[in-house]
Protein backbone atom coordinates (compact mmCIF):
# COMPACT_ATOMS: atom_id res chain seq x y z
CA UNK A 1 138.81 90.89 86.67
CA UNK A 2 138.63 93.82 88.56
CA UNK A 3 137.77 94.39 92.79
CA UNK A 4 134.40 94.89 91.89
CA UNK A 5 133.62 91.75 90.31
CA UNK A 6 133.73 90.46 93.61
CA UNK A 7 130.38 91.12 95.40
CA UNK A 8 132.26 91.97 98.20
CA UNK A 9 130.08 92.86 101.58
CA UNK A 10 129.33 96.71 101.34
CA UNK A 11 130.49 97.10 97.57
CA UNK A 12 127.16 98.48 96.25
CA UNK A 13 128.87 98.92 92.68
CA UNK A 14 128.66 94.68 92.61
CA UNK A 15 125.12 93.84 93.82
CA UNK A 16 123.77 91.86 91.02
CA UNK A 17 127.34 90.32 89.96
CA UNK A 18 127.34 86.85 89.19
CA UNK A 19 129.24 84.03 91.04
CA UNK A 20 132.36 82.96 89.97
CA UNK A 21 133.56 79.42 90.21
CA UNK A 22 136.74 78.94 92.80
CA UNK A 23 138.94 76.05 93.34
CA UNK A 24 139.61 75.42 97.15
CA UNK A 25 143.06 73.92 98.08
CA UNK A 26 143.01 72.04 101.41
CA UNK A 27 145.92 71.01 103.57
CA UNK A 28 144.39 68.48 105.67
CA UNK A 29 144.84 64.31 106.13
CA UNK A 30 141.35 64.11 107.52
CA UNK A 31 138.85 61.86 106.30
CA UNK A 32 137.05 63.41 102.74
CA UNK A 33 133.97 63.28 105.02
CA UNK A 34 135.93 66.18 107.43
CA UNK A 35 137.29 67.84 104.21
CA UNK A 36 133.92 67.96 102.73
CA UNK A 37 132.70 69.45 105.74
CA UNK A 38 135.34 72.01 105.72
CA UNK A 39 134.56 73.05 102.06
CA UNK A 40 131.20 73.73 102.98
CA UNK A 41 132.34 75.69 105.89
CA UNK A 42 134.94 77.58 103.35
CA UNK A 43 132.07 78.38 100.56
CA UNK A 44 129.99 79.44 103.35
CA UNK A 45 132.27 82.43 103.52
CA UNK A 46 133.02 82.74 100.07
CA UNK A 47 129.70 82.76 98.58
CA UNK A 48 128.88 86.12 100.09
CA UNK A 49 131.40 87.11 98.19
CA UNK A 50 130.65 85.89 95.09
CA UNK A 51 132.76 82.95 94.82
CA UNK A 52 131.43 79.35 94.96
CA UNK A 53 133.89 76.49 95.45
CA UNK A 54 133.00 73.88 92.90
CA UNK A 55 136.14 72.41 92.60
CA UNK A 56 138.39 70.90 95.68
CA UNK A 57 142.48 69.44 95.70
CA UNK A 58 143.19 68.14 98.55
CA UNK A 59 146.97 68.00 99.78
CA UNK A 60 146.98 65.00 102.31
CA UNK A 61 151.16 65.22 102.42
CA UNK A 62 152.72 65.57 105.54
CA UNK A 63 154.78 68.17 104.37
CA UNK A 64 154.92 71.92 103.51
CA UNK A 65 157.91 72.45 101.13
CA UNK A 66 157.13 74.27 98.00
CA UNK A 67 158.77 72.07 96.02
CA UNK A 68 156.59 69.01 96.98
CA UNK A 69 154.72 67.08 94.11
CA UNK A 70 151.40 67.86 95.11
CA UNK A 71 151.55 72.12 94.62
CA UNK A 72 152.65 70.70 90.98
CA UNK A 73 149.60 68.29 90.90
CA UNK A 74 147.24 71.41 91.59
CA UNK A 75 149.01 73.37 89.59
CA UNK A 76 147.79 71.17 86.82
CA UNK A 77 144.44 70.73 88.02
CA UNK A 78 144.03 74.65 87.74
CA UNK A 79 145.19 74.40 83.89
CA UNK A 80 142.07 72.02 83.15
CA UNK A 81 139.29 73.35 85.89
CA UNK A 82 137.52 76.29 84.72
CA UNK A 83 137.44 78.44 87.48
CA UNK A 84 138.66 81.93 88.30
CA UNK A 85 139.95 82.30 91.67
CA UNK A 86 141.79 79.95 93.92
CA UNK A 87 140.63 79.70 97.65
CA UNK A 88 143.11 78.88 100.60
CA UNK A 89 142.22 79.02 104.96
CA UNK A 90 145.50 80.53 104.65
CA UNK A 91 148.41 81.01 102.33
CA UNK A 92 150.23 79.27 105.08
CA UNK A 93 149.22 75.79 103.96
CA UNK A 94 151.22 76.22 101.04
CA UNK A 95 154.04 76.62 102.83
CA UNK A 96 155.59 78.64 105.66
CA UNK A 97 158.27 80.15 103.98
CA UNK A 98 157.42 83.71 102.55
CA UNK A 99 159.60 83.23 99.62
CA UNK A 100 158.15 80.51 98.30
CA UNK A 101 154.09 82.21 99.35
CA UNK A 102 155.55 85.16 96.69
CA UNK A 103 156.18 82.60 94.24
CA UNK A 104 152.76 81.17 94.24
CA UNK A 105 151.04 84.43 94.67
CA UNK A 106 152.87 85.35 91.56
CA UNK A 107 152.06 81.96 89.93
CA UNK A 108 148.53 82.68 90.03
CA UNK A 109 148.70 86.11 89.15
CA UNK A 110 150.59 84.70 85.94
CA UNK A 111 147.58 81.95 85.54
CA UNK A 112 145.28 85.07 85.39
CA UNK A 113 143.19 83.63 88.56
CA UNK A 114 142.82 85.94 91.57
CA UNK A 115 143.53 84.43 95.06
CA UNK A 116 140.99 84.83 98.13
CA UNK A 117 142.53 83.79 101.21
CA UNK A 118 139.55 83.05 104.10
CA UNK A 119 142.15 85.02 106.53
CA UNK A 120 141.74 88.32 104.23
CA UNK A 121 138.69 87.64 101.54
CA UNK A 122 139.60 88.73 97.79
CA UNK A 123 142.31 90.47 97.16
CA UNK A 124 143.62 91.64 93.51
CA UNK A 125 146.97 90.59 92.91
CA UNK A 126 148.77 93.12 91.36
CA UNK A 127 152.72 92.62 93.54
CA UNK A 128 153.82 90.94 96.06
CA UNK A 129 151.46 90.33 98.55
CA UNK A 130 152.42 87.66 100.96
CA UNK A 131 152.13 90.00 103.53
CA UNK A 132 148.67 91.27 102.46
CA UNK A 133 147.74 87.71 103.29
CA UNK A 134 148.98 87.32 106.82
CA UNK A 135 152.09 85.21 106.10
């Protein structure tokens, strides 16, 4: 997929490009009422773009180490959902450490999805680019 796919605002060379389907991980122990509403409030954004979130994993933990069960749950979720980017509020709800950020930039990357974080909007990852994404 290249930058252009994305029918990002201003980016004449993409007006008539399809929508892709993204997968929206949430870090939240709200209600799924509040989630949902936060979804919407995410694809709101995304859509304009040309991504729609049709698929949501929700990470109700209490914690934000790397190495917790649930980045391995969506992990797997990603293998079976058929979408083509991954959509975060902020790279920060993965984690805080910028370490471990790299290592799932790098896992999606190697999962051939692209990464749109609502703090930036799509960005092609090509490197490291925890810092691209405000971590």
């Amino acid at each position: 997929m290249n930058q252009t796919d994305f029918n990002v605002v201003g980016n004449r060379e993409a007006e008539n490009q399809e929508i892709v389907k993204g997968i929206a991980f949430v870090k939240s122990r709200r209600a799924p009422l509040n989630i949902a509403q936060m979804v919407m409030e995410m694809n709101a954004k995304t859509v304009s773009n040309g991504v729609l979130i049709d698929t949501v994993y929700a990470d109700a933990s209490g914690v934000k180490d790397y190495d917790r069960k649930e980045i391995g749950w969506f992990f797997d979720v990603i293998k079976d959902a058929e979408v083509e980017v991954v959509v975060v509020r902020s790279l920060n709800d993965i984690t805080d450490d910028v370490l471990d950020i790299e290592e799932f930039v790098k896992t999606i990357k190697d999962m051939g999805l692209w990464l749109y974080s609502l703090e930036v909007g799509p960005v092609p990852i090509t490197a490291s680019h925890a810092e691209d994404f405000g971590c």
